[in-house]
N, C-alpha and C. Protein backbone atom coordinates (compact mmCIF):
# COMPACT_ATOMS: atom_id res chain seq x y z
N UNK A 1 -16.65 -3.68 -7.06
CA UNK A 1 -15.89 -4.88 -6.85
C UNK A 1 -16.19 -5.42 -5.45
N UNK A 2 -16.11 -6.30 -5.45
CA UNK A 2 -16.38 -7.13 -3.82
C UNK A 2 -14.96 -7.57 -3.07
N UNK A 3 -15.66 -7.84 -1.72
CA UNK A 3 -14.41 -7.99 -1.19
C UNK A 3 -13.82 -9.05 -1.05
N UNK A 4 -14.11 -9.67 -1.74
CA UNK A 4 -13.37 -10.77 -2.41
C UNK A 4 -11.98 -10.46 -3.19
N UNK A 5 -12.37 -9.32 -4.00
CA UNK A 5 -11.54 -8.93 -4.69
C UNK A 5 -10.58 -8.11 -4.00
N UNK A 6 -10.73 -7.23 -3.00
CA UNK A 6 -10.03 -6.54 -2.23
C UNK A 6 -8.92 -7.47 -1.39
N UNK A 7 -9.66 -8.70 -1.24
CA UNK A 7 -8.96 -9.54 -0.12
C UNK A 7 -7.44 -9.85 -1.07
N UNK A 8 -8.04 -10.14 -2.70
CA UNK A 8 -7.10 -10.73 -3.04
C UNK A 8 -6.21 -9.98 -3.42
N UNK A 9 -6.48 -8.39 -3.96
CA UNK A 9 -5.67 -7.11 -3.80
C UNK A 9 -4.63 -7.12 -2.72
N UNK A 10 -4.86 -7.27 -1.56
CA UNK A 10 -4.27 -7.10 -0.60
C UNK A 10 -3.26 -7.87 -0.54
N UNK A 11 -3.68 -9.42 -0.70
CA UNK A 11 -2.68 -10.17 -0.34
C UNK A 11 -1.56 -10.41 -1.63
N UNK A 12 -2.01 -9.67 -2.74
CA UNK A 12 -0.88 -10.13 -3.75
C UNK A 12 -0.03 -8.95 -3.49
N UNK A 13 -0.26 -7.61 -2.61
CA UNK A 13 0.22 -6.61 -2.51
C UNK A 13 1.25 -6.70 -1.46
N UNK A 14 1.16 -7.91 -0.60
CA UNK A 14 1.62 -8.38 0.37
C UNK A 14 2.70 -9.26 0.05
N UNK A 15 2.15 -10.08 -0.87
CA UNK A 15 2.85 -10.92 -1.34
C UNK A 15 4.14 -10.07 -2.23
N UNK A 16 4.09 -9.42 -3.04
CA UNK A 16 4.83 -8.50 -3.63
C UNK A 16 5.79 -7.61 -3.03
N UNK A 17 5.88 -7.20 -1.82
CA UNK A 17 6.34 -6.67 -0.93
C UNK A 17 7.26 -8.09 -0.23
N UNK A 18 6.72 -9.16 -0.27
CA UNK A 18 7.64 -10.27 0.43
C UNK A 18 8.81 -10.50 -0.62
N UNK A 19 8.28 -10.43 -1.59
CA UNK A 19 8.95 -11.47 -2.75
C UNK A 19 9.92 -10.10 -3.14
N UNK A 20 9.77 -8.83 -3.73
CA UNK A 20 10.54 -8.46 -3.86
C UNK A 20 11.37 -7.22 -3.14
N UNK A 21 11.17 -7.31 -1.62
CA UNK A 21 11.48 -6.70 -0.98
C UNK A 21 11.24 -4.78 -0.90
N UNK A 22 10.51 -4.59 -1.64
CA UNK A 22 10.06 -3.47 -2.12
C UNK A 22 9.15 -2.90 -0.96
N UNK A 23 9.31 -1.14 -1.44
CA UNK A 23 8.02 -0.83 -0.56
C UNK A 23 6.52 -0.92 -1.03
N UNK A 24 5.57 -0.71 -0.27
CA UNK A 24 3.83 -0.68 -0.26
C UNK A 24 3.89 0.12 -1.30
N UNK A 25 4.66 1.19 -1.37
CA UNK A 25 4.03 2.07 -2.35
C UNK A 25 4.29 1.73 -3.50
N UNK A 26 5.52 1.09 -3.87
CA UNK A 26 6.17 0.03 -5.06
C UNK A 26 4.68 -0.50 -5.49
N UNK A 27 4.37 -1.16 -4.23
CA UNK A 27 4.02 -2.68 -4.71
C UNK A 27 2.28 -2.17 -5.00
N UNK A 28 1.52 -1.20 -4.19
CA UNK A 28 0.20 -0.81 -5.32
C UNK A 28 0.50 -0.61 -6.26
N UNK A 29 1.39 0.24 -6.58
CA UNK A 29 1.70 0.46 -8.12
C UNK A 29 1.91 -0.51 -8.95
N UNK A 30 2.28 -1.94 -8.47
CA UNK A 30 2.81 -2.54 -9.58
C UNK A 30 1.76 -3.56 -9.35
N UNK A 31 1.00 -3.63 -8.41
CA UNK A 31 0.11 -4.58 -8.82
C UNK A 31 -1.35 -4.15 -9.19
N UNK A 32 -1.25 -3.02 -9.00
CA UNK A 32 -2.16 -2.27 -10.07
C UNK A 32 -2.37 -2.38 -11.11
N UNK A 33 -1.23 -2.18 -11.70
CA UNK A 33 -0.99 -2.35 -13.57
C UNK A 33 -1.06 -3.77 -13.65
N UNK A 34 -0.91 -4.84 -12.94
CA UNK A 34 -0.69 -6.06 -13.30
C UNK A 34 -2.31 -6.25 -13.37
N UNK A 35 -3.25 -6.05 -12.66
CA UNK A 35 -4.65 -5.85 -12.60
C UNK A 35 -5.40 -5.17 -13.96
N UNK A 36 -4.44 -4.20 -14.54
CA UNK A 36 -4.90 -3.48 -15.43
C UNK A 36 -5.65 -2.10 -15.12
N UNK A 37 -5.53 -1.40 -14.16
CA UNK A 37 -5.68 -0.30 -13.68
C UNK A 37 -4.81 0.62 -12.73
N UNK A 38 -5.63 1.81 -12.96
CA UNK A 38 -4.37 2.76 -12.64
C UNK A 38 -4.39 2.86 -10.73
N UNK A 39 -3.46 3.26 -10.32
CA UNK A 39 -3.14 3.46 -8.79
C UNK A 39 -4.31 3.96 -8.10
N UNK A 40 -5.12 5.11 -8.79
CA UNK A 40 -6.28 5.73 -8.08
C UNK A 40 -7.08 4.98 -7.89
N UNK A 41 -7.27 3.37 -8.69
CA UNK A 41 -8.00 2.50 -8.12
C UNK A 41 -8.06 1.67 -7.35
N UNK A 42 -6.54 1.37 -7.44
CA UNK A 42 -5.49 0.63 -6.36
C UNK A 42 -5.87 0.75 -5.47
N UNK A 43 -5.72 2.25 -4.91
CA UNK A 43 -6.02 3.02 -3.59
C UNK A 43 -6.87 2.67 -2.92
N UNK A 44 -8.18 2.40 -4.05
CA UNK A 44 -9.82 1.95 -2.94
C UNK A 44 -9.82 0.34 -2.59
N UNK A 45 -9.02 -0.26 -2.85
CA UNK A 45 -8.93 -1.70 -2.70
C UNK A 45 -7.59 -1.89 -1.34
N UNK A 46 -6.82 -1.22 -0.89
CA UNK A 46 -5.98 -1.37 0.20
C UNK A 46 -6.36 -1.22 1.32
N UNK A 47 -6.08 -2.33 2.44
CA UNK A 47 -6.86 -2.34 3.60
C UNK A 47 -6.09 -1.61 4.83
N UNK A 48 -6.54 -1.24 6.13
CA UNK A 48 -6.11 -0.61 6.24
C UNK A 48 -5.12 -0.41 7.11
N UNK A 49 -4.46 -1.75 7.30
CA UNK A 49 -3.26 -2.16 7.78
C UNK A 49 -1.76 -1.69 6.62
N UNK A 50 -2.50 -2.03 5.67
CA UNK A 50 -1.14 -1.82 4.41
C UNK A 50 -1.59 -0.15 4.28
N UNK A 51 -2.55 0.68 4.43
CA UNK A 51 -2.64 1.85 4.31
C UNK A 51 -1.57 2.40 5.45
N UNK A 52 -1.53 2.36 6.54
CA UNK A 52 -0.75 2.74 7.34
C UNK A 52 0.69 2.68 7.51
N UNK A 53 0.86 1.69 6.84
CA UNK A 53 2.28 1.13 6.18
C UNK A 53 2.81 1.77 5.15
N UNK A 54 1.99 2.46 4.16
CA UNK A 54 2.02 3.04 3.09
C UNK A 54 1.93 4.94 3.92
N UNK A 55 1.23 5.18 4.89
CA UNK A 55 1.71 6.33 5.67
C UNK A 55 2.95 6.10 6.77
N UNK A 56 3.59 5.43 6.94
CA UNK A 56 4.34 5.38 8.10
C UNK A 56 6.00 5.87 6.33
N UNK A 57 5.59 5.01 5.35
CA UNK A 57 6.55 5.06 4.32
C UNK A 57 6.56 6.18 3.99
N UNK A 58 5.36 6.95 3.72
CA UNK A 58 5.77 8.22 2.76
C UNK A 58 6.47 8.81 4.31
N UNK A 59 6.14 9.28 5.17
CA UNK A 59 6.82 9.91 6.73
C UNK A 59 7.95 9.71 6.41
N UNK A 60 8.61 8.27 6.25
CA UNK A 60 9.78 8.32 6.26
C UNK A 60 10.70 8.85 4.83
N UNK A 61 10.21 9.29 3.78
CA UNK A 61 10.59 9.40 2.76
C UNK A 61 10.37 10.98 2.41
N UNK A 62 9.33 11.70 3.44
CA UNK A 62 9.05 12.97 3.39
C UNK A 62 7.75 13.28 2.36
N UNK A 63 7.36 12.49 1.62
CA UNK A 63 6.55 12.54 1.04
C UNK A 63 4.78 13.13 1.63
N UNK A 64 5.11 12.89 3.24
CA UNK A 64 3.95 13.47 3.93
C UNK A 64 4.72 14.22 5.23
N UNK A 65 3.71 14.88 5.80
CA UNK A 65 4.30 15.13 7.20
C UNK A 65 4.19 14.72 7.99
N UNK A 66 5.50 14.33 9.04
CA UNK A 66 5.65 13.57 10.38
C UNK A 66 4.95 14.24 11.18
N UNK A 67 3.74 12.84 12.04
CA UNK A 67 3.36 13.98 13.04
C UNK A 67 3.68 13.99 14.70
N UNK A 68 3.76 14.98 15.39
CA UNK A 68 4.51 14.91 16.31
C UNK A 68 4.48 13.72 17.14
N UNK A 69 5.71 13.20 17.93
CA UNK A 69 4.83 12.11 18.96
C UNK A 69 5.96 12.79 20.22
N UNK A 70 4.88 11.82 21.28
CA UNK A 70 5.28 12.32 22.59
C UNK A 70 5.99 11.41 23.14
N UNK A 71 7.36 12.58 23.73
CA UNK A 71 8.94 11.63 24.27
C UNK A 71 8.59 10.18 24.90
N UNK A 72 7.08 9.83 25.04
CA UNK A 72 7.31 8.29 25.94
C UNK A 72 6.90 7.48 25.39
């Protein structure tokens, strides 16, 4: 797929997250299926601003581990 297509991945993933207040991780998922494929493909199309967003979420949800930061 080109990144054309990624661009537009992104921004409906963005968009989806505006509109229904949901998290990143919501919103690959659901605009995945709206695409017609499953999340593992999702995955290679998210850039890597919303990737980090999508790690800062699972941190907060426990889903990954927090990693340490320093008191300043």
């Amino acid at each position: 797929m080109t990144n054309d297509f990624k661009n537009k991945f992104c921004i409906e993933v963005m968009k989806y997250v505006e509109e229904s207040q949901d998290s990143y991780i919501d919103a690959v998922l659901a605009v995945s299926e709206r695409f017609g494929f499953g999340p593992e493909m999702g995955a290679k199309f998210i850039s890597k601003p919303i990737m980090e967003k999508i790690k800062i979420e699972g941190e907060e949800i426990n889903l990954l581990p927090k990693l340490s930061e320093l008191p300043f």
